[in-house]
C-alpha atoms as a PDB file:
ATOM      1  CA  UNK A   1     -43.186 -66.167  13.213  1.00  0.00           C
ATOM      2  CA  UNK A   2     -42.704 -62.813  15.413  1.00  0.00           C
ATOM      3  CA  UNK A   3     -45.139 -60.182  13.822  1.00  0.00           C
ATOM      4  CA  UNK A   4     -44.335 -56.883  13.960  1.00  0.00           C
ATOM      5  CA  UNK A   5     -46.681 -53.218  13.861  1.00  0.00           C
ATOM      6  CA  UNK A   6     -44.700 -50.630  12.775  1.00  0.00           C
ATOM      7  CA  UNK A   7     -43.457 -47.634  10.651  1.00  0.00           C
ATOM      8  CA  UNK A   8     -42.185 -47.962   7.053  1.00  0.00           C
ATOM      9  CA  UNK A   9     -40.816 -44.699   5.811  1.00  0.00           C
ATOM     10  CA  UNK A  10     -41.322 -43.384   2.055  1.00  0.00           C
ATOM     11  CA  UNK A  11     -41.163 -39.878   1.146  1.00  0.00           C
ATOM     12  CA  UNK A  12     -37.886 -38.068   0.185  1.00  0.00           C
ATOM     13  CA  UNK A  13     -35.077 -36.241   1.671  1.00  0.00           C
ATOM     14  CA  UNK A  14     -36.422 -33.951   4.356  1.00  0.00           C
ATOM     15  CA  UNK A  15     -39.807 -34.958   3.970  1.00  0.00           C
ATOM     16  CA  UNK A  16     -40.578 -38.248   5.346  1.00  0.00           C
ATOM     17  CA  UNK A  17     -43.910 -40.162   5.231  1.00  0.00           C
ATOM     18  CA  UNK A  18     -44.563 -43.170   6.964  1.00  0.00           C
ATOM     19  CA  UNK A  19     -47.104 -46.235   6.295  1.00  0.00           C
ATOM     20  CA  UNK A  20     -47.940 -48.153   9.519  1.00  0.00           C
ATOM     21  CA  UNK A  21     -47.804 -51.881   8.346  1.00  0.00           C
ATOM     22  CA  UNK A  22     -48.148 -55.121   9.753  1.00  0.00           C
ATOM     23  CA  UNK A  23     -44.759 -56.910   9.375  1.00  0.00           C
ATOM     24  CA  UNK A  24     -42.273 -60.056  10.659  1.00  0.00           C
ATOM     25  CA  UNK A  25     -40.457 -59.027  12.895  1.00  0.00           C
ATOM     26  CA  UNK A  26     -37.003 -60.572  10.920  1.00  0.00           C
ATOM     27  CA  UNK A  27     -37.868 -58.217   7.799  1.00  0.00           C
ATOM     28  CA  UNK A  28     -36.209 -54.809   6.558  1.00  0.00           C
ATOM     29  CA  UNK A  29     -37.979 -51.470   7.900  1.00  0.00           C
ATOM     30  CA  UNK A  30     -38.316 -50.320   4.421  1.00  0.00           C
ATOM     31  CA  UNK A  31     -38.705 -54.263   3.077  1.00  0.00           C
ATOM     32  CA  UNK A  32     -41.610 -56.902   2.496  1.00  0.00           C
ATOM     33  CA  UNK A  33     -45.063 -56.343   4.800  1.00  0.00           C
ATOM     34  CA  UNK A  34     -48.067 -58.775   5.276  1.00  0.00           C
ATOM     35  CA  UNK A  35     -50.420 -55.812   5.538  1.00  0.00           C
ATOM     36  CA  UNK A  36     -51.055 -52.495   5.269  1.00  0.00           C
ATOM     37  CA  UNK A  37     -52.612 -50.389   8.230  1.00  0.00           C
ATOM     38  CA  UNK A  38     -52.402 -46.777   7.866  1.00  0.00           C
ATOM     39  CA  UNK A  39     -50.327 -44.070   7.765  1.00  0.00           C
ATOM     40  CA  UNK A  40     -48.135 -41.302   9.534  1.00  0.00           C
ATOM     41  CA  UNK A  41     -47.319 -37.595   8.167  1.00  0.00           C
ATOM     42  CA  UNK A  42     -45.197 -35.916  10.827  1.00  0.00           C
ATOM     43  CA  UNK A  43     -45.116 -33.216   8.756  1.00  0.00           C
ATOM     44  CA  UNK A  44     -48.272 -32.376   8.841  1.00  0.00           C
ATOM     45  CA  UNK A  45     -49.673 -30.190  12.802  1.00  0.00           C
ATOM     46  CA  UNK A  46     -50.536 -32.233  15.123  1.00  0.00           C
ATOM     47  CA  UNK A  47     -54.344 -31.468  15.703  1.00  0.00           C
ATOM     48  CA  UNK A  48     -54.777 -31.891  11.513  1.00  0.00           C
ATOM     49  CA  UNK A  49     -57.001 -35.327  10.722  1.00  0.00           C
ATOM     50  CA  UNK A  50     -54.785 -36.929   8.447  1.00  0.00           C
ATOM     51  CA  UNK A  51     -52.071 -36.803  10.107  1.00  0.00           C
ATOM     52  CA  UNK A  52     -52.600 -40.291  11.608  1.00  0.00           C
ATOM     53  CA  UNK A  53     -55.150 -42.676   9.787  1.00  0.00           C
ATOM     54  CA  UNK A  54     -55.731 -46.488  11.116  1.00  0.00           C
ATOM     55  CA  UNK A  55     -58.073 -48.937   9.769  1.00  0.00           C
ATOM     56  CA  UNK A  56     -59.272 -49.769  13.143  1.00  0.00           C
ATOM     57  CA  UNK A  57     -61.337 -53.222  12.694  1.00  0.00           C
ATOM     58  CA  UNK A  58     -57.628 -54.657  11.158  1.00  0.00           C
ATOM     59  CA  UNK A  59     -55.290 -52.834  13.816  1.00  0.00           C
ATOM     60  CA  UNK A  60     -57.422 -54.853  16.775  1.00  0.00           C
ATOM     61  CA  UNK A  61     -57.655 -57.846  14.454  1.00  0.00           C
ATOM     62  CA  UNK A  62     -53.225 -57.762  14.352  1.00  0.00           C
ATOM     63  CA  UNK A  63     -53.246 -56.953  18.313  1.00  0.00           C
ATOM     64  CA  UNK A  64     -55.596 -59.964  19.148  1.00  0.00           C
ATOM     65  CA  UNK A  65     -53.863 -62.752  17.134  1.00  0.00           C
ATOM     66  CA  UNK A  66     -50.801 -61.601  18.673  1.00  0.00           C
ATOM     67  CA  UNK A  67     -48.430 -58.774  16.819  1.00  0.00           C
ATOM     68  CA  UNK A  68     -46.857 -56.665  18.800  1.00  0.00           C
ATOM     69  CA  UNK A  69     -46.803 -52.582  18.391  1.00  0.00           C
ATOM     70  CA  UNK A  70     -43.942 -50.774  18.389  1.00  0.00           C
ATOM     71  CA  UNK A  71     -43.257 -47.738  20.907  1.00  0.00           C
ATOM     72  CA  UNK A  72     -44.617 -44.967  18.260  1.00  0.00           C
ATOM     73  CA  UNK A  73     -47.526 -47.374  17.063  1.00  0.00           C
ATOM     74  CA  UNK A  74     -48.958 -47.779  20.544  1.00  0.00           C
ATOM     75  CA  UNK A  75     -48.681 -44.384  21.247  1.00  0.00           C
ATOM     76  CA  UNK A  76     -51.277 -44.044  17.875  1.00  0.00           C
ATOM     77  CA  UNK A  77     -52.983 -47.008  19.265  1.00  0.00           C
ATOM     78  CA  UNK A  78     -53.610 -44.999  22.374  1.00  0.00           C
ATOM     79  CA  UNK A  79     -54.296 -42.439  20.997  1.00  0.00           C
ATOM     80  CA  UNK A  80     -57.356 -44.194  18.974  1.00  0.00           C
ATOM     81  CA  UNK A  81     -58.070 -46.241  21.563  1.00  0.00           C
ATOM     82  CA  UNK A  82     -57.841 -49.430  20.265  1.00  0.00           C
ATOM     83  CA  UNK A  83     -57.823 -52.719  21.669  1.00  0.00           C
ATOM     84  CA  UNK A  84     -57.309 -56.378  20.812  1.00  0.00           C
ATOM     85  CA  UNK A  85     -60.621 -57.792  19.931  1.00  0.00           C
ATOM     86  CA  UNK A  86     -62.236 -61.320  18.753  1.00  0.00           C
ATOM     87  CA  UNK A  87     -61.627 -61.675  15.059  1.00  0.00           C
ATOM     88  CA  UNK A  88     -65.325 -61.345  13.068  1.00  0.00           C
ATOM     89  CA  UNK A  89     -65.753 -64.605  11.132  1.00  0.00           C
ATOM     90  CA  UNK A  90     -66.183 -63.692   7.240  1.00  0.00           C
END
């Protein structure tokens, strides 16, 4: 199974809000997701806090066992600087 980390847009007309989610790759951009990850307000300036939030520990835990970011994810991913890291056993 091809796992996807991307955007999965709520809000309403004109004002989108997206939820960064851990997805397959086969699945609806608005439809089922494994997991949960953060979110996205573009509506929000772009030096404001909340405008991007990750769970960090579960972003690098997605990238090591092998999902792949989308173009706008990675850019957050950058952005954070996160990288795929050994999964802590628990």
């Amino acid at each position: 199974m091809s796992v996807k980390i991307r955007l999965a847009r709520g809000g309403s007309k004109k004002k989108p809000y997206y939820r960064i989610v851990v997805a397959d790759a086969r699945s609806k951009r608005d439809g089922k997701f494994i997991e949960k990850i953060g979110t996205y307000n573009p509506l929000l300036p772009a030096e404001h806090e909340s405008r991007v939030t990750l769970v960090n520990e579960r972003a690098a835990y997605w990238l090591h066992v092998g999902a792949q970011p989308t173009e706008r994810v990675a850019r957050f991913f950058k952005k954070f600087a996160i990288v795929a890291q050994a999964p802590t056993a628990s």
